[in-house]
N, C-alpha and C. Protein backbone atom coordinates (compact mmCIF):
# COMPACT_ATOMS: atom_id res chain seq x y z
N UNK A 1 0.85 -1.18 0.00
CA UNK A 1 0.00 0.00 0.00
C UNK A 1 0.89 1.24 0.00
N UNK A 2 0.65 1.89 -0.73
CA UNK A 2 1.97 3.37 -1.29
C UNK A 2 0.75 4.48 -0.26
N UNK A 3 1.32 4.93 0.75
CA UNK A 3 1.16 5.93 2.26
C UNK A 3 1.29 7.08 1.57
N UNK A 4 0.30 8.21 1.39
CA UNK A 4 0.59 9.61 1.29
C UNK A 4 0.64 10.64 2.42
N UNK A 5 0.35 11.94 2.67
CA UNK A 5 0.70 12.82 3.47
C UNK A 5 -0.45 12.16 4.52
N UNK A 6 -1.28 12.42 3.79
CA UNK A 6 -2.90 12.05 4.90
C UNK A 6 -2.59 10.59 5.76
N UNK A 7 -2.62 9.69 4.97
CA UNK A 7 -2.32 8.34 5.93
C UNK A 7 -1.07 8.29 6.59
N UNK A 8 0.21 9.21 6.83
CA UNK A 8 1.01 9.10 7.13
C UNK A 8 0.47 10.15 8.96
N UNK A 9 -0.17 11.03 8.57
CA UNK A 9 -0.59 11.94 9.57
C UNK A 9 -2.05 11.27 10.14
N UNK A 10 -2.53 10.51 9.81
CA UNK A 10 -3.51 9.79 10.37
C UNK A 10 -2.62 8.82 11.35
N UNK A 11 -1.76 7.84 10.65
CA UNK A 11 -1.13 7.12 11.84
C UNK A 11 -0.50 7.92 13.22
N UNK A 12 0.41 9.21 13.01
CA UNK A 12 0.95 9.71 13.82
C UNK A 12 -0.04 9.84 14.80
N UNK A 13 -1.35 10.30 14.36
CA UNK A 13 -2.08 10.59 15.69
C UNK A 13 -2.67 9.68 16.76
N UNK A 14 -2.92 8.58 15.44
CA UNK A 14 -3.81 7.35 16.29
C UNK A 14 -2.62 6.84 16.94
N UNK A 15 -1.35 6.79 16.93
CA UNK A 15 -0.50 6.20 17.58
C UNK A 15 -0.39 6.76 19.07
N UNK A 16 -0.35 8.13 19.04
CA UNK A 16 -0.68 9.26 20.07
C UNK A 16 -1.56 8.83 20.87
N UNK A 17 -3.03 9.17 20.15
CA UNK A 17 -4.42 8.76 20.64
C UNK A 17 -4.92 7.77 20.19
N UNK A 18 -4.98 6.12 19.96
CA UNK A 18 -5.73 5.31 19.84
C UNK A 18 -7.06 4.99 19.91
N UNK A 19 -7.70 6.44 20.87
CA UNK A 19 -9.19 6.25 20.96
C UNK A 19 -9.89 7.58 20.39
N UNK A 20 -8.79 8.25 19.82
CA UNK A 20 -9.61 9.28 19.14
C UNK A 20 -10.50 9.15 18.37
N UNK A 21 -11.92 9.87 18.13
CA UNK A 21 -12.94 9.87 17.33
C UNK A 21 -12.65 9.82 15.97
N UNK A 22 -13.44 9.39 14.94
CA UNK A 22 -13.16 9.40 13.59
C UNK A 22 -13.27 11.21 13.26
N UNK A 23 -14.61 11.81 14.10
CA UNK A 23 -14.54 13.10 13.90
C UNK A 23 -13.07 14.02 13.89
N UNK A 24 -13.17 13.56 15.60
CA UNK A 24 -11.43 14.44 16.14
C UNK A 24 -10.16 14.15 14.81
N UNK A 25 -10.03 12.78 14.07
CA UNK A 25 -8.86 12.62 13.29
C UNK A 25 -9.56 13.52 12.47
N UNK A 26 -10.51 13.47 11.66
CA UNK A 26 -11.00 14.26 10.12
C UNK A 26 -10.22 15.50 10.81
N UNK A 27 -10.48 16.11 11.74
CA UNK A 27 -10.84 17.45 11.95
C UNK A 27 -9.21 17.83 11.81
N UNK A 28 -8.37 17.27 12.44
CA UNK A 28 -7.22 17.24 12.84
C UNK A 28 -6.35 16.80 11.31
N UNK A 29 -6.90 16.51 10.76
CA UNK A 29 -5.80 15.91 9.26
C UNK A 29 -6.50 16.97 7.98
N UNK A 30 -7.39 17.15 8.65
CA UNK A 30 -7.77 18.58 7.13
C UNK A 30 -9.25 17.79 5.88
N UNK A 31 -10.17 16.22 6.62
CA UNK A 31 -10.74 15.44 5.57
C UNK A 31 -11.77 15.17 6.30
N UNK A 32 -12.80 15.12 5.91
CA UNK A 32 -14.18 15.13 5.69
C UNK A 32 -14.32 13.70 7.09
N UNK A 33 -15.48 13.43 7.34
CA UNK A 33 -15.28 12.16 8.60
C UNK A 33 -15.35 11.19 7.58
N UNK A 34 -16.05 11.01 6.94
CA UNK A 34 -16.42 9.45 5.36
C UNK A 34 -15.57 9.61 5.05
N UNK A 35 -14.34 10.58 4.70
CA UNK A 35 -13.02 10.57 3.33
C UNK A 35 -12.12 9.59 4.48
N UNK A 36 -12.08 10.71 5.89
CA UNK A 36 -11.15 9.91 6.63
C UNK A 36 -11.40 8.70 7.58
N UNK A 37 -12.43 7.82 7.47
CA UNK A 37 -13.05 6.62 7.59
C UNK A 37 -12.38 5.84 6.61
N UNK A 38 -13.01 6.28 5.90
CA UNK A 38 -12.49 5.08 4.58
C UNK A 38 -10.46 5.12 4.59
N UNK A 39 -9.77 6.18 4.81
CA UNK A 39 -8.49 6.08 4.97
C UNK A 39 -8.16 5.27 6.02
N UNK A 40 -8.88 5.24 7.36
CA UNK A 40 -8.51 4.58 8.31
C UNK A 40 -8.50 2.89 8.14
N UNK A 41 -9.89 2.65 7.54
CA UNK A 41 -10.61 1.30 6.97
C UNK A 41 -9.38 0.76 5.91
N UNK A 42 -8.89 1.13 5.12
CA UNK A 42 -7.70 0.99 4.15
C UNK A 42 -6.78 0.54 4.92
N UNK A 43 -6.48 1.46 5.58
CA UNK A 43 -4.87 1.23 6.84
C UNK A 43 -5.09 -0.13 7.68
N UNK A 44 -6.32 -0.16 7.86
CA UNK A 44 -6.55 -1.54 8.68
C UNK A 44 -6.16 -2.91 8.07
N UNK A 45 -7.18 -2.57 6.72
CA UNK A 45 -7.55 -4.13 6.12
C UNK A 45 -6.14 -4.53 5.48
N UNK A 46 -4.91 -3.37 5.21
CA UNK A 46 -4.06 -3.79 4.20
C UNK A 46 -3.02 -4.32 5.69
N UNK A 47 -3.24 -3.84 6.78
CA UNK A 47 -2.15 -4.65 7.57
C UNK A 47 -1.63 -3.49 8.18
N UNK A 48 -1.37 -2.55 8.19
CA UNK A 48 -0.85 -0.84 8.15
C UNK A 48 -1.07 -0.64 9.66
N UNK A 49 -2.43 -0.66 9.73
CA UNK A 49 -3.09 -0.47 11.24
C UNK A 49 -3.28 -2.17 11.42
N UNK A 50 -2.41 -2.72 12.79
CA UNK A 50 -2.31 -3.74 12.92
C UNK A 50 -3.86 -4.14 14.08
N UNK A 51 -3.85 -2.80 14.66
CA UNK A 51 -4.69 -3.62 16.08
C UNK A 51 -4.65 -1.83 16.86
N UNK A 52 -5.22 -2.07 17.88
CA UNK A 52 -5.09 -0.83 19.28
C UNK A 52 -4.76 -1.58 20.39
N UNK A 53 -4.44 -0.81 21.62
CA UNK A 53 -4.13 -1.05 22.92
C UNK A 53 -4.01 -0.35 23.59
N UNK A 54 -4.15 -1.07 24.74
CA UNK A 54 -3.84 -0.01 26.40
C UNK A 54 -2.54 -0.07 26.49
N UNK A 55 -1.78 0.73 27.21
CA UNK A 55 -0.49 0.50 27.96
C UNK A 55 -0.87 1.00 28.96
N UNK A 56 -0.55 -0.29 30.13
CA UNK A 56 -0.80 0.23 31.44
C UNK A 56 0.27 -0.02 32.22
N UNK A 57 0.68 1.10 33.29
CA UNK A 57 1.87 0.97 33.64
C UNK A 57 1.71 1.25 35.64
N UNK A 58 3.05 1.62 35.74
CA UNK A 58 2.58 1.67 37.37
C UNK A 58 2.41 0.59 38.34
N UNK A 59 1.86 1.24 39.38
CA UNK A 59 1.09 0.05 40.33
C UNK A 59 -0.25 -0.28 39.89
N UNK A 60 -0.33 -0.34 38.69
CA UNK A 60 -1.70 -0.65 38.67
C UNK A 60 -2.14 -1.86 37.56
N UNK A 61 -0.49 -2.22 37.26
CA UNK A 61 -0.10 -3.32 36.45
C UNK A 61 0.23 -4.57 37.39
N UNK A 62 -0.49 -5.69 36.88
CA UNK A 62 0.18 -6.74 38.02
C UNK A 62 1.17 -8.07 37.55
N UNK A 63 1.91 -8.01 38.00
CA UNK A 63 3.08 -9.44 37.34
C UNK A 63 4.15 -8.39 37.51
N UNK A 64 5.07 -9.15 36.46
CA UNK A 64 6.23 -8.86 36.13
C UNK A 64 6.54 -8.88 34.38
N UNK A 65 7.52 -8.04 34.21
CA UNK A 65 7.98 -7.75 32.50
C UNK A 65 9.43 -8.97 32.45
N UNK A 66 9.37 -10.01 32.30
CA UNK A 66 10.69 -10.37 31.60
C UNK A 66 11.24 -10.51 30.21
N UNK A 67 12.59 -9.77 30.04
CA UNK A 67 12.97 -9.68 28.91
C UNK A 67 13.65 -11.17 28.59
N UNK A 68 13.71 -11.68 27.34
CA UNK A 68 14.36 -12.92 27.48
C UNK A 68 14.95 -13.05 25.95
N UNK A 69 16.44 -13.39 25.77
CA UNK A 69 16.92 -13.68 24.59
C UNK A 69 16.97 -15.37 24.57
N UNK A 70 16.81 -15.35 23.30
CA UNK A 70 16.84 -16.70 23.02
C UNK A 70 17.75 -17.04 21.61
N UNK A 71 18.56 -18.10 21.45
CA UNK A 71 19.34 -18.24 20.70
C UNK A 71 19.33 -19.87 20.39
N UNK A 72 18.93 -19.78 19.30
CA UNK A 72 18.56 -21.45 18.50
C UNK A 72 19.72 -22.08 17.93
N UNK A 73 19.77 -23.41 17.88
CA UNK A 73 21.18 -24.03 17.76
C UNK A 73 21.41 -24.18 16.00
N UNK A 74 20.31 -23.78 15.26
CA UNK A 74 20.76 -23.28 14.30
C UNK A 74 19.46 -22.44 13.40
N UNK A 75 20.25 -21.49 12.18
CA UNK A 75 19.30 -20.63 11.98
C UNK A 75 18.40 -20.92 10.66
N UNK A 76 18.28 -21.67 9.86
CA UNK A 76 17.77 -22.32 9.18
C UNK A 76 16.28 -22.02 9.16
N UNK A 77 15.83 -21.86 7.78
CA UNK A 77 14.90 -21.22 7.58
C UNK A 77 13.32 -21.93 8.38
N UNK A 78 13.72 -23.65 8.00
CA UNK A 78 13.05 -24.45 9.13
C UNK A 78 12.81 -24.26 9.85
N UNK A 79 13.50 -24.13 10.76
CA UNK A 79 13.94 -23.48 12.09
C UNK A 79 13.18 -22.64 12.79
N UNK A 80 13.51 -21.23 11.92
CA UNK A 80 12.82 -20.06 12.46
C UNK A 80 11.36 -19.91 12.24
N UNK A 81 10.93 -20.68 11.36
CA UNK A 81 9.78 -20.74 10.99
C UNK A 81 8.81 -21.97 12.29
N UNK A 82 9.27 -22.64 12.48
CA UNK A 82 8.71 -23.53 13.49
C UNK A 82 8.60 -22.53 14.93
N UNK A 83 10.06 -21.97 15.23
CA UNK A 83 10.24 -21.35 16.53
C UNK A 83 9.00 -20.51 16.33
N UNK A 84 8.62 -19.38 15.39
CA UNK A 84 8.15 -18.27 15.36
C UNK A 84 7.06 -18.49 15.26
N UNK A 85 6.46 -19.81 14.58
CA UNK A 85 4.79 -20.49 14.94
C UNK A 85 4.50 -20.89 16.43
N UNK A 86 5.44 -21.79 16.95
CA UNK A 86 5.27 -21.82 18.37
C UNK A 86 5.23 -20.71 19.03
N UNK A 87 6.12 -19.44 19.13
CA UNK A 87 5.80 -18.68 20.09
C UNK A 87 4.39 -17.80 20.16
N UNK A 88 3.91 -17.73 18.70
CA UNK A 88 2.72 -17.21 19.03
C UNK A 88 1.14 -17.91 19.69
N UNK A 89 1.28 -19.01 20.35
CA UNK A 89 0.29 -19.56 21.12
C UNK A 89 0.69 -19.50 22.35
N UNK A 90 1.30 -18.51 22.62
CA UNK A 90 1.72 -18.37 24.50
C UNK A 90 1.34 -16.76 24.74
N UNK A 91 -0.06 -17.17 25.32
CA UNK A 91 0.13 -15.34 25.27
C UNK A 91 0.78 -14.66 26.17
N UNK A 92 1.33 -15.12 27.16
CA UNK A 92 2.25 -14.70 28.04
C UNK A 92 3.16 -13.47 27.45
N UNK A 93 3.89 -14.38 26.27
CA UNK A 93 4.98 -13.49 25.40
C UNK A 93 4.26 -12.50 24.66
N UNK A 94 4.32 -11.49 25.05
CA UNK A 94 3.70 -10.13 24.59
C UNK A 94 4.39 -9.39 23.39
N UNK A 95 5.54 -9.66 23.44
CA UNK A 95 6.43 -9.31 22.02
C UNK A 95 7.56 -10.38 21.59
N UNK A 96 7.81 -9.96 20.38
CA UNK A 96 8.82 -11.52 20.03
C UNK A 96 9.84 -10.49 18.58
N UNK A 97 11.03 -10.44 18.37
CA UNK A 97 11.46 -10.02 17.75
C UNK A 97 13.12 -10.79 17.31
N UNK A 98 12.98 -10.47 15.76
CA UNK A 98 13.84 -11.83 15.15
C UNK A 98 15.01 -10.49 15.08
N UNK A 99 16.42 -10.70 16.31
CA UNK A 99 17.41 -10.19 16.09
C UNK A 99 18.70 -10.10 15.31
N UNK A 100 19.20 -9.14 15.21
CA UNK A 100 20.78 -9.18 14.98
C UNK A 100 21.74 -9.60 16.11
N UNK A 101 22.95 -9.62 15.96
CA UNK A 101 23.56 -10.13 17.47
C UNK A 101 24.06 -11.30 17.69
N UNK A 102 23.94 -11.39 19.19
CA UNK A 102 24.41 -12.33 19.94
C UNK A 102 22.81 -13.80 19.52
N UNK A 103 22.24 -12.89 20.35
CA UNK A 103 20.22 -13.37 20.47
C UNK A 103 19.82 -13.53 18.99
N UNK A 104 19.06 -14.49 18.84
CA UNK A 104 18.19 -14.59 17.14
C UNK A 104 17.26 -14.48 17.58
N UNK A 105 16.34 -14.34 18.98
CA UNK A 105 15.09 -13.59 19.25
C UNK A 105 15.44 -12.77 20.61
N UNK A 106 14.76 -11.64 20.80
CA UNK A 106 14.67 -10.87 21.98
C UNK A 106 12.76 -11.02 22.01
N UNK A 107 12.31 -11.35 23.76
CA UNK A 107 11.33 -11.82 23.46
C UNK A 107 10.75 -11.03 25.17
N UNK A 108 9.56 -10.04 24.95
CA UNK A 108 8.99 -9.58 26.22
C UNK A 108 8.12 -10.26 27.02
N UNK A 109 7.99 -11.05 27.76
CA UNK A 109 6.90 -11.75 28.57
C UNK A 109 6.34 -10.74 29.70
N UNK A 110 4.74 -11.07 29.65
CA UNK A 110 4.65 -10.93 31.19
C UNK A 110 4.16 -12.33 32.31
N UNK A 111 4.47 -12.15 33.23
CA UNK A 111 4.25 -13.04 34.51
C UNK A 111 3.81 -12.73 35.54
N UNK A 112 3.09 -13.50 36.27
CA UNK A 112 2.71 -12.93 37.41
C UNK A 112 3.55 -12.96 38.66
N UNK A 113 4.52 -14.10 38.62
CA UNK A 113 5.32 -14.08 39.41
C UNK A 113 6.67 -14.65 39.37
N UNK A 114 7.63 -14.57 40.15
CA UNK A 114 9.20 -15.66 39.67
C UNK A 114 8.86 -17.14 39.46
N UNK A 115 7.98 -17.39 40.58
CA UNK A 115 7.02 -18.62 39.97
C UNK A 115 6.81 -19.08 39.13
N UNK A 116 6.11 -17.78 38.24
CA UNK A 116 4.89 -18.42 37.21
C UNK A 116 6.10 -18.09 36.11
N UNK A 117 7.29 -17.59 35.89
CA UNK A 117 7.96 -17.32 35.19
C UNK A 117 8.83 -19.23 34.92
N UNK A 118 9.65 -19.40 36.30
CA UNK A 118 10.31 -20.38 36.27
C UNK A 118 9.31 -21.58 36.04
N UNK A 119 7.81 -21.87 35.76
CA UNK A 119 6.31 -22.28 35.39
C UNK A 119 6.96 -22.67 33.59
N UNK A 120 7.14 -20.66 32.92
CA UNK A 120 7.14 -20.74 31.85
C UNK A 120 8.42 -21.11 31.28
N UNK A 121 9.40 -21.01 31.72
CA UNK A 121 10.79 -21.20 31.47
C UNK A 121 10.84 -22.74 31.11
N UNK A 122 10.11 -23.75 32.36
CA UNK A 122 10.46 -25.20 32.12
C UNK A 122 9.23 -25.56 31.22
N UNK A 123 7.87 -25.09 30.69
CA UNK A 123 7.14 -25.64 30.08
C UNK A 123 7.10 -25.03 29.01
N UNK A 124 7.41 -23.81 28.85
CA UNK A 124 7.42 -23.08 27.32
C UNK A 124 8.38 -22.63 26.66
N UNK A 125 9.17 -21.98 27.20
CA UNK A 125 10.69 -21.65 26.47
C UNK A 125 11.56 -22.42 25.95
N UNK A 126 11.97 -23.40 27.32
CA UNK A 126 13.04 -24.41 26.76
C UNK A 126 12.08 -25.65 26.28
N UNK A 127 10.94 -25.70 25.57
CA UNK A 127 10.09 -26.92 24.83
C UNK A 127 10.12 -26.02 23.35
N UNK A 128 10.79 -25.14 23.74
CA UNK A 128 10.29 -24.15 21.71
C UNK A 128 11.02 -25.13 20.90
N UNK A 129 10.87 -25.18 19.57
CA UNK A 129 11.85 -25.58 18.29
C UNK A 129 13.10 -24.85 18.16
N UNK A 130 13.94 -26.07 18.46
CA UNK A 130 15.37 -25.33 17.80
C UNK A 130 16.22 -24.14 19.29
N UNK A 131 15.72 -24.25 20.56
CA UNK A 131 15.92 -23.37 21.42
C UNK A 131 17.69 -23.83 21.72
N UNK A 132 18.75 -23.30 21.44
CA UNK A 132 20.06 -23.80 22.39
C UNK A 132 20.07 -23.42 23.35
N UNK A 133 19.95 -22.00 24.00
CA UNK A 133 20.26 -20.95 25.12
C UNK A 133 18.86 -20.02 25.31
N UNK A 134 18.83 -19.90 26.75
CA UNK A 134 17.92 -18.73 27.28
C UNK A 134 18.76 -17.88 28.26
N UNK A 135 18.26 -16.41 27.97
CA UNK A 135 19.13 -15.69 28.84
C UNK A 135 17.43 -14.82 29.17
N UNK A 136 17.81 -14.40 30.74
CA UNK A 136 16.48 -14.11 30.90
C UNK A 136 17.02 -12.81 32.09
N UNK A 137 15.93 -11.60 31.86
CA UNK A 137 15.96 -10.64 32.57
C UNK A 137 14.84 -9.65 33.11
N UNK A 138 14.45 -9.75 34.60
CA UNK A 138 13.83 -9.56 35.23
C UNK A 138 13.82 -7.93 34.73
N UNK A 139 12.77 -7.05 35.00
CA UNK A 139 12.76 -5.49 35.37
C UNK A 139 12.19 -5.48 36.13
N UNK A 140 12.93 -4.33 36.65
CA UNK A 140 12.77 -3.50 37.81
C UNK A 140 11.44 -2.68 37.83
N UNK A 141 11.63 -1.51 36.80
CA UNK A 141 10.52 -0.83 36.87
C UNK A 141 10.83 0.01 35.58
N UNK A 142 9.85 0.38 35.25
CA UNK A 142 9.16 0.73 33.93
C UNK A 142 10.05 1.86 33.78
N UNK A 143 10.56 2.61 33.06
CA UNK A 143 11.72 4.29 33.41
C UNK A 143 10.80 4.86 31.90
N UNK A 144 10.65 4.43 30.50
CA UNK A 144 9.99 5.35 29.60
C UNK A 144 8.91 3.80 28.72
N UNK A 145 8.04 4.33 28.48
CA UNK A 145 6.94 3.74 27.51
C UNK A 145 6.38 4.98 26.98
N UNK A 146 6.99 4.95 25.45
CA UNK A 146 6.14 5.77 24.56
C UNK A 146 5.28 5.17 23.44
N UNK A 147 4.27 5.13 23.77
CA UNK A 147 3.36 4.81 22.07
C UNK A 147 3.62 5.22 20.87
N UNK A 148 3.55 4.28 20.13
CA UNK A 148 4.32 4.99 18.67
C UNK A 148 5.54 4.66 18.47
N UNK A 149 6.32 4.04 18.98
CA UNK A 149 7.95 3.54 18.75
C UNK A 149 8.10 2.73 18.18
């Protein structure tokens, strides 16, 4: 899908505001509410606009964020393709990203506890396809979350 000025300034905002009105975007991008409906509807169906969400942060989040690299004993197209089907039926893992580096995935979980982590470590991580190494890292506390990154 080839992005012009309008759909490029439509994303910036909804990234901003996710729950803004179809009105508030028209009003705000310079297009009619139907012109900029149908731009939004486009952005969706082609893949562009993947989804919305909350980010909730604070004490008012419960578990824990572990970061976790993972490094497969080899990289083979097989391989990554099996690993990267398995990880998406754990919804635990909230993000999953195919690295450069040391890591061939950097992967965000949440948990509710060291528990339920060392839970996921022996039943889901080290059972993935192709897993050699897990390196795993607790946070502390949240320091920046910006929407839109």
């Amino acid at each position: 899908m080839q992005l012009d000025e309008f759909d490029r300034r439509i994303i910036r905002l909804l990234r901003k505001d996710g729950r803004m009105t179809n009105v508030q975007l028209a009003r705000e991008i310079g297009l009619s509410p139907s012109a900029c409906l149908r731009r939004v509807q486009a952005l969706e169906a082609n893949g562009v606009i993947r989804g919305y969400t909350a980010i909730i942060g604070g004490d008012e989040a419960d578990g824990m964020i572990v970061i976790v690299q993972i490094t497969l004993d080899r990289q083979a197209e097989e391989t990554l393709n099996q690993f990267e089907e398995a990880i998406r039926k754990h919804p635990e893992i909230r993000e999953c990203y195919l690295m450069t580096g040391v890591a061939d995935y950097l992967i965000r979980a949440e948990v509710a506890s060291a528990a339920d982590y060392e839970r996921m470590h022996k039943e889901v991580l080290s059972r993935l396809p192709g897993v050699a190494r897990i390196q795993s890292s607790f946070a502390i506390r949240s320091v920046l979350q910006v929407p839109g990154r």
